[in-house]
Protein backbone atom coordinates (compact mmCIF):
# COMPACT_ATOMS: atom_id res chain seq x y z
CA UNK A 1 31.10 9.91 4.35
CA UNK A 2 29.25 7.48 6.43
CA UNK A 3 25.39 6.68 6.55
CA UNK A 4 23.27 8.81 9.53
CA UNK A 5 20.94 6.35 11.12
CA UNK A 6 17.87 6.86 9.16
CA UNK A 7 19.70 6.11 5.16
CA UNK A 8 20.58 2.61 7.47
CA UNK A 9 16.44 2.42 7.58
CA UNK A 10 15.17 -0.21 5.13
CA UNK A 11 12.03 1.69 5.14
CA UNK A 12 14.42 4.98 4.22
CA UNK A 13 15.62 3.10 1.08
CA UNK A 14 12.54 2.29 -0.32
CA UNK A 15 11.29 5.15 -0.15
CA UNK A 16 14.15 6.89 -2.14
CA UNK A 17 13.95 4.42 -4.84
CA UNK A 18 10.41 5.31 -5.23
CA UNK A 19 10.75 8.79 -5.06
CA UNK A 20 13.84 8.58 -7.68
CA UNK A 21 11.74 6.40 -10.31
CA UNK A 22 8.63 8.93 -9.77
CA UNK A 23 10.71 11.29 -10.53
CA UNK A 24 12.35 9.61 -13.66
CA UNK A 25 8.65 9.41 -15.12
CA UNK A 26 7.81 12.55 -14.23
CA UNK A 27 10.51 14.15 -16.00
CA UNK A 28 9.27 12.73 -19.45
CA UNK A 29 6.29 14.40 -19.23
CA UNK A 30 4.83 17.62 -21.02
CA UNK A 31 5.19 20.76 -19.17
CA UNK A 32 1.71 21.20 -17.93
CA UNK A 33 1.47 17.34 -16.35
CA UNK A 34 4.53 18.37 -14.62
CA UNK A 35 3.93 21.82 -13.35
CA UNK A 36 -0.03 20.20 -12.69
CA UNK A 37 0.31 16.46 -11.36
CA UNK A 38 4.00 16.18 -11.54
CA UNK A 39 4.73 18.86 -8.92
CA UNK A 40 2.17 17.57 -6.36
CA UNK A 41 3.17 13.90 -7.11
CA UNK A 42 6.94 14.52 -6.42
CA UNK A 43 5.82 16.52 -3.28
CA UNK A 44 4.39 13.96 -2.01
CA UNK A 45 6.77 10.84 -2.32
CA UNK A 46 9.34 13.39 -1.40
CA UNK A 47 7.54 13.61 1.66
CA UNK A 48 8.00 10.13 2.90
CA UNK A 49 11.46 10.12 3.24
CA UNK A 50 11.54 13.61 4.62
CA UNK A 51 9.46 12.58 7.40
CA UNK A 52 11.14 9.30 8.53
CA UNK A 53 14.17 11.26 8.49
CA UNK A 54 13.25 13.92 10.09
CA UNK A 55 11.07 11.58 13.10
CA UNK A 56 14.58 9.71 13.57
CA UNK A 57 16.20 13.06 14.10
CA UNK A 58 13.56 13.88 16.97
CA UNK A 59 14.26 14.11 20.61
CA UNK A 60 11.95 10.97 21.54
CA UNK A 61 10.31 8.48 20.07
CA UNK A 62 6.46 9.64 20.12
CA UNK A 63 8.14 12.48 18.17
CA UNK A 64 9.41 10.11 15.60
CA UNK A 65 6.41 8.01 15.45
CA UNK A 66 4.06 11.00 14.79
CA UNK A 67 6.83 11.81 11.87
CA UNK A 68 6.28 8.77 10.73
CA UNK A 69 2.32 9.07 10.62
CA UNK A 70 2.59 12.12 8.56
CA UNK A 71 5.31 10.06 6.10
CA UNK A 72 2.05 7.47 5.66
CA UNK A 73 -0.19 10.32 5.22
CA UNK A 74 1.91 11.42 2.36
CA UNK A 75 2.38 7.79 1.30
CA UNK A 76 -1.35 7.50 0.24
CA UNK A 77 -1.52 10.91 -1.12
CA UNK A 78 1.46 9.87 -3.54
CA UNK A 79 -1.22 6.62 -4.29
CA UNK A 80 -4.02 9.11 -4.82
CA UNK A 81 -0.95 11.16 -7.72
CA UNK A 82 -0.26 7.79 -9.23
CA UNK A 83 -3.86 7.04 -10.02
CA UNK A 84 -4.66 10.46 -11.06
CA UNK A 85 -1.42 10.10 -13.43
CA UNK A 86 -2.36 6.72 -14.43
CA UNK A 87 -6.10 7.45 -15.47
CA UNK A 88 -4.71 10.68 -17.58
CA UNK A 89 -2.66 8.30 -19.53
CA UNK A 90 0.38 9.42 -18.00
CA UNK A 91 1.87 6.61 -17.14
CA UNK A 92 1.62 3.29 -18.78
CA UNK A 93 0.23 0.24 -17.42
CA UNK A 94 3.66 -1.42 -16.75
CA UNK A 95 4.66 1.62 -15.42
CA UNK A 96 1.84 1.99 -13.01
CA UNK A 97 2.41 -2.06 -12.23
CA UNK A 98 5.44 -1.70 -11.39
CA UNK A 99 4.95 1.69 -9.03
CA UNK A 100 1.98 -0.70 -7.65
CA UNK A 101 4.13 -3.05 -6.35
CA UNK A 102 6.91 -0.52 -4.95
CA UNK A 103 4.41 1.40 -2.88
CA UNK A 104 2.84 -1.96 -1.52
CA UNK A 105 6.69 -2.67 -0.65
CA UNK A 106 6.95 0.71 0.79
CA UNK A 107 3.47 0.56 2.65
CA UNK A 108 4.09 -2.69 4.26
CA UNK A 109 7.71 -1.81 5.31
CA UNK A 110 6.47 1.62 6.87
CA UNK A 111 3.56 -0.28 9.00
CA UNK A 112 5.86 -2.11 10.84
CA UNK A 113 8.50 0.51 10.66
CA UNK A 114 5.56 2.26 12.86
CA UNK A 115 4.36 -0.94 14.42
CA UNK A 116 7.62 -0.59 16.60
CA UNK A 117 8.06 2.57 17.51
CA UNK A 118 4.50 2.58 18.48
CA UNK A 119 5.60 -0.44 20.98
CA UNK A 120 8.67 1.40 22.12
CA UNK A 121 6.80 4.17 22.92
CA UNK A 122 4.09 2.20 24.77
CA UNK A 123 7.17 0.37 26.56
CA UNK A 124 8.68 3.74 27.88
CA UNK A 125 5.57 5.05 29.09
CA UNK A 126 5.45 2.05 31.52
């Protein structure tokens, strides 16, 4: 079976790999951090990818791009999960490193995923 446009997204990918090791630390932990933080935490990176595939499968682009704001609001709430997680000793300090450094990836690639759609969008209303 053959990729749909947005699993060709760069942006797409790194979002899954986040989500998937989020979820791979989540799953270690007790039942109430999962059913507390974990839950909301998972909802949220989940949320990224949703978004940016949903916005690609949007009649226009303004659609996608506002799909795409919502996939960076969840993108800081899942920063907001990781700190909470992180400061309840849920994660270890490599561990949180590491996520650090995958959600700058993921923040940077997003911005200038949105960056051009936000210029195609200005283009076609000229």
């Amino acid at each position: 079976m053959g990729k749909t446009s947005f699993e060709k997204l760069k942006v797409y990918d790194l979002s899954e790999r986040l989500s998937d090791r989020i979820w791979e630390i989540a799953s270690r932990w007790d039942r109430f951090a999962k059913d507390t933080l974990g839950v909301q935490l998972v909802k949220a990176i989940d949320s990224v990818g949703a978004n940016i595939a949903e916005g690609v499968g949007r009649f226009n682009r303004a659609d996608n791009r506002r799909f795409v704001l919502i996939a960076r609001g969840s993108l800081y709430e899942t920063r907001h999960w990781l700190r909470r997680a992180f400061l309840r000793g849920l994660i270890e300090r490599n561990e949180a490193k590491e996520m650090a450094r995958m959600l700058d990836d993921l923040s940077k690639t997003l911005a200038g995923y949105l960056r051009s759609l936000s210029a195609k969008v200005q283009a076609s209303q000229l």
